[in-house]
C-alpha atoms as a PDB file:
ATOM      1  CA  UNK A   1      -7.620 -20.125 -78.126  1.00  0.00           C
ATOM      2  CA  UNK A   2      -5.844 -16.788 -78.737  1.00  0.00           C
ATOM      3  CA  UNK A   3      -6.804 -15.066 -81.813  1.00  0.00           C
ATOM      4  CA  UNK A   4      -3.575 -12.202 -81.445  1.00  0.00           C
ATOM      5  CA  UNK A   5      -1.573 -11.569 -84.495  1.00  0.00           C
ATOM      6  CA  UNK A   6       2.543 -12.271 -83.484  1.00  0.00           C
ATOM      7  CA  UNK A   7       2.505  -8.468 -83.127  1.00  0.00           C
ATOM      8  CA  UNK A   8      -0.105  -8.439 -80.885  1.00  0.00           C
ATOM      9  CA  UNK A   9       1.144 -11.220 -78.821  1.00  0.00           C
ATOM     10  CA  UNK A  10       4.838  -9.788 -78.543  1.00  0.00           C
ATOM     11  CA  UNK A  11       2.820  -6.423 -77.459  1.00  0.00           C
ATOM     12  CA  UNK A  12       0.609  -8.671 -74.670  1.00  0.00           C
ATOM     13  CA  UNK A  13       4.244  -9.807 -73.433  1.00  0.00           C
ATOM     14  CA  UNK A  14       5.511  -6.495 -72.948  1.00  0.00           C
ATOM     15  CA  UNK A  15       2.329  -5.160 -71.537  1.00  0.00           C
ATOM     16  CA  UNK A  16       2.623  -7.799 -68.937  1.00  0.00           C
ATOM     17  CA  UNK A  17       6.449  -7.778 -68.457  1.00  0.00           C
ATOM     18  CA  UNK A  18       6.197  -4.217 -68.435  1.00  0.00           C
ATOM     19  CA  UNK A  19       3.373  -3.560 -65.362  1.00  0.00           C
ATOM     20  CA  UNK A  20       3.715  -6.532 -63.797  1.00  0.00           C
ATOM     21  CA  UNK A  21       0.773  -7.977 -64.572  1.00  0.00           C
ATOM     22  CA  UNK A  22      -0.300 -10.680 -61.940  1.00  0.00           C
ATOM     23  CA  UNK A  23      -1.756 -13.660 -62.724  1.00  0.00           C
ATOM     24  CA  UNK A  24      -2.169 -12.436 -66.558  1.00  0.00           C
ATOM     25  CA  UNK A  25      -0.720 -14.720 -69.227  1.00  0.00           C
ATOM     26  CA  UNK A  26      -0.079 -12.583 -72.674  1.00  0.00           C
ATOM     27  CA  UNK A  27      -2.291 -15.023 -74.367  1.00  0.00           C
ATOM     28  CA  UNK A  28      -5.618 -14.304 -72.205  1.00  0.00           C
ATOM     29  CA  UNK A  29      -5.665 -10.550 -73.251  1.00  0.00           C
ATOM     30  CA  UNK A  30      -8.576 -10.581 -76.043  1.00  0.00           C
ATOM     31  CA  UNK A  31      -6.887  -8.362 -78.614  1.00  0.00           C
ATOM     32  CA  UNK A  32     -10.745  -6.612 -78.935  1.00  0.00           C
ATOM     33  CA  UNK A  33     -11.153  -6.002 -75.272  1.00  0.00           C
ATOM     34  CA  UNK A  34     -10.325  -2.456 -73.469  1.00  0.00           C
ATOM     35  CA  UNK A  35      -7.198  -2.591 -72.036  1.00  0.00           C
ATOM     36  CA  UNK A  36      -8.507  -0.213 -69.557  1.00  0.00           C
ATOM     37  CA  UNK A  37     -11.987   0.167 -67.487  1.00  0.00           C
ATOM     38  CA  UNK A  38     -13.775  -2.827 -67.262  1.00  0.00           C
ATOM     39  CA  UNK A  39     -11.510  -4.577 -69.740  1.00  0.00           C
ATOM     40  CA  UNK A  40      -7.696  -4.959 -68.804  1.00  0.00           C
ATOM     41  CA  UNK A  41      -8.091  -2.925 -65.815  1.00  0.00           C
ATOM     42  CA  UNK A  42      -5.357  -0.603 -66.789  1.00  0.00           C
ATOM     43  CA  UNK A  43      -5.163   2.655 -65.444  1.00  0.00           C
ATOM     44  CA  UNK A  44      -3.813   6.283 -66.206  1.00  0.00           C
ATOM     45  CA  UNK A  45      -0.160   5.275 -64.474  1.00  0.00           C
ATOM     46  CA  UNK A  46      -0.445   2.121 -66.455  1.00  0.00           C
ATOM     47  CA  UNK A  47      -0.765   3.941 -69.854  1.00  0.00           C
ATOM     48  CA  UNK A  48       3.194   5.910 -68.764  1.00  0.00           C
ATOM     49  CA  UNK A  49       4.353   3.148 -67.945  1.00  0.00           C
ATOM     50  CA  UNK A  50       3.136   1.568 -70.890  1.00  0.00           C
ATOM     51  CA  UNK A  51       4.471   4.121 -73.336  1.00  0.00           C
ATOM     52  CA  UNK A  52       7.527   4.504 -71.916  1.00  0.00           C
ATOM     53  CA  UNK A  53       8.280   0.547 -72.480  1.00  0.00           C
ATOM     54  CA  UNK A  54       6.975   0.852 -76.175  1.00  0.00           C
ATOM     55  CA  UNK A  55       9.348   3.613 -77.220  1.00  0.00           C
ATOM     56  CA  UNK A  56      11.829   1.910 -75.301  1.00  0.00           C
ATOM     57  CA  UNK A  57      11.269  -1.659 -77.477  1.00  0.00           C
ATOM     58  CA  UNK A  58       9.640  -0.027 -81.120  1.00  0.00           C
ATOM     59  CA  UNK A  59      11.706   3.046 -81.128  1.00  0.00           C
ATOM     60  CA  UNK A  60       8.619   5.916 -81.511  1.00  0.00           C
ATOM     61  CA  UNK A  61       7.191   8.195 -78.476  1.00  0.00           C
ATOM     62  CA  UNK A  62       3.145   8.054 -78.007  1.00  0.00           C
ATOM     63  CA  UNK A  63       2.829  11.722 -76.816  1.00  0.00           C
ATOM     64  CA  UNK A  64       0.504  12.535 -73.730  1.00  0.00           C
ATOM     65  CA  UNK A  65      -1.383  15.222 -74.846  1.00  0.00           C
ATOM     66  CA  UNK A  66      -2.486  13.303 -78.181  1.00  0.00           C
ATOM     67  CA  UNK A  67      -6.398  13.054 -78.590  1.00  0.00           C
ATOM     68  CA  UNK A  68      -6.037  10.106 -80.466  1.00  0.00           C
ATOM     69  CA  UNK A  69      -4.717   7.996 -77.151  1.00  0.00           C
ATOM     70  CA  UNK A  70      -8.109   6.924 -76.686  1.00  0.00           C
ATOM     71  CA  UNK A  71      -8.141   5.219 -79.334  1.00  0.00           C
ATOM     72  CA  UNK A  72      -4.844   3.660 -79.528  1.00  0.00           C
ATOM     73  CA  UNK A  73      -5.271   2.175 -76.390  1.00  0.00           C
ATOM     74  CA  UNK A  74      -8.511   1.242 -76.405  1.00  0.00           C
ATOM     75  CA  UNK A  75      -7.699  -2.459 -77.446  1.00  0.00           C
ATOM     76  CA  UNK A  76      -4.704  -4.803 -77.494  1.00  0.00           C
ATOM     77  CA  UNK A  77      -5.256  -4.662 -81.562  1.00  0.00           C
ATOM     78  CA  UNK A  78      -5.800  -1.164 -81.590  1.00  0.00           C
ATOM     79  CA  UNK A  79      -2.431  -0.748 -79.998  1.00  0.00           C
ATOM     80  CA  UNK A  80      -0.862  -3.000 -81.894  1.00  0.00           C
ATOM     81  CA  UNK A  81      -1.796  -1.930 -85.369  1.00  0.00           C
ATOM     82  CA  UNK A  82      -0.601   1.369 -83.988  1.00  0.00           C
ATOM     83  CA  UNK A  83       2.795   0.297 -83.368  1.00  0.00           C
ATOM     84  CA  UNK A  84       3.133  -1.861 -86.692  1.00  0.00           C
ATOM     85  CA  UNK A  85       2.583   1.038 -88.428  1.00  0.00           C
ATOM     86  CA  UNK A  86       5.109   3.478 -86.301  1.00  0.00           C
ATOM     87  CA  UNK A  87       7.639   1.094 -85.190  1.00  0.00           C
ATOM     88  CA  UNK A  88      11.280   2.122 -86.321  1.00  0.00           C
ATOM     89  CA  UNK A  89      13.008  -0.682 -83.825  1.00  0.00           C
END
């Protein structure tokens, strides 16, 4: 049923590992859907947590101040395509 690329999918584990994510199997997170808001749910402590356990695993930081956050976590693809293209891990 899940249309995630591997990347994607190894990035849904991690974002579930990562905050604990009850009740939220890596395969049910629609790579297109908003991983925050009325999507995922995430919120603003989610997103630290979040980038701390991707520079941790892909070996890049996502900076804090960046105006492009919004858009590289707006979507489990989105996030992903980010990381594919600045992973050094």
């Amino acid at each position: 049923m899940s249309n995630q690329t591997p990347a994607e999918t190894e990035l849904a584990e991690l974002i579930v590992e990562s905050l604990n994510l009850e009740g939220v199997a890596p395969a049910d997170i629609d790579p297109e859907a908003p991983l925050f808001g009325d999507g995922l749910g995430l919120d603003s402590i989610d997103a630290l947590e979040l980038a701390l356990a991707i520079s941790k695993r892909y070996g890049f930081q996502l900076r804090s101040d960046s105006d492009e956050n919004r858009r590289i976590f707006g979507s489990l693809r989105a996030l992903g395509e980010h990381v594919q293209a600045n992973r050094t891990a």
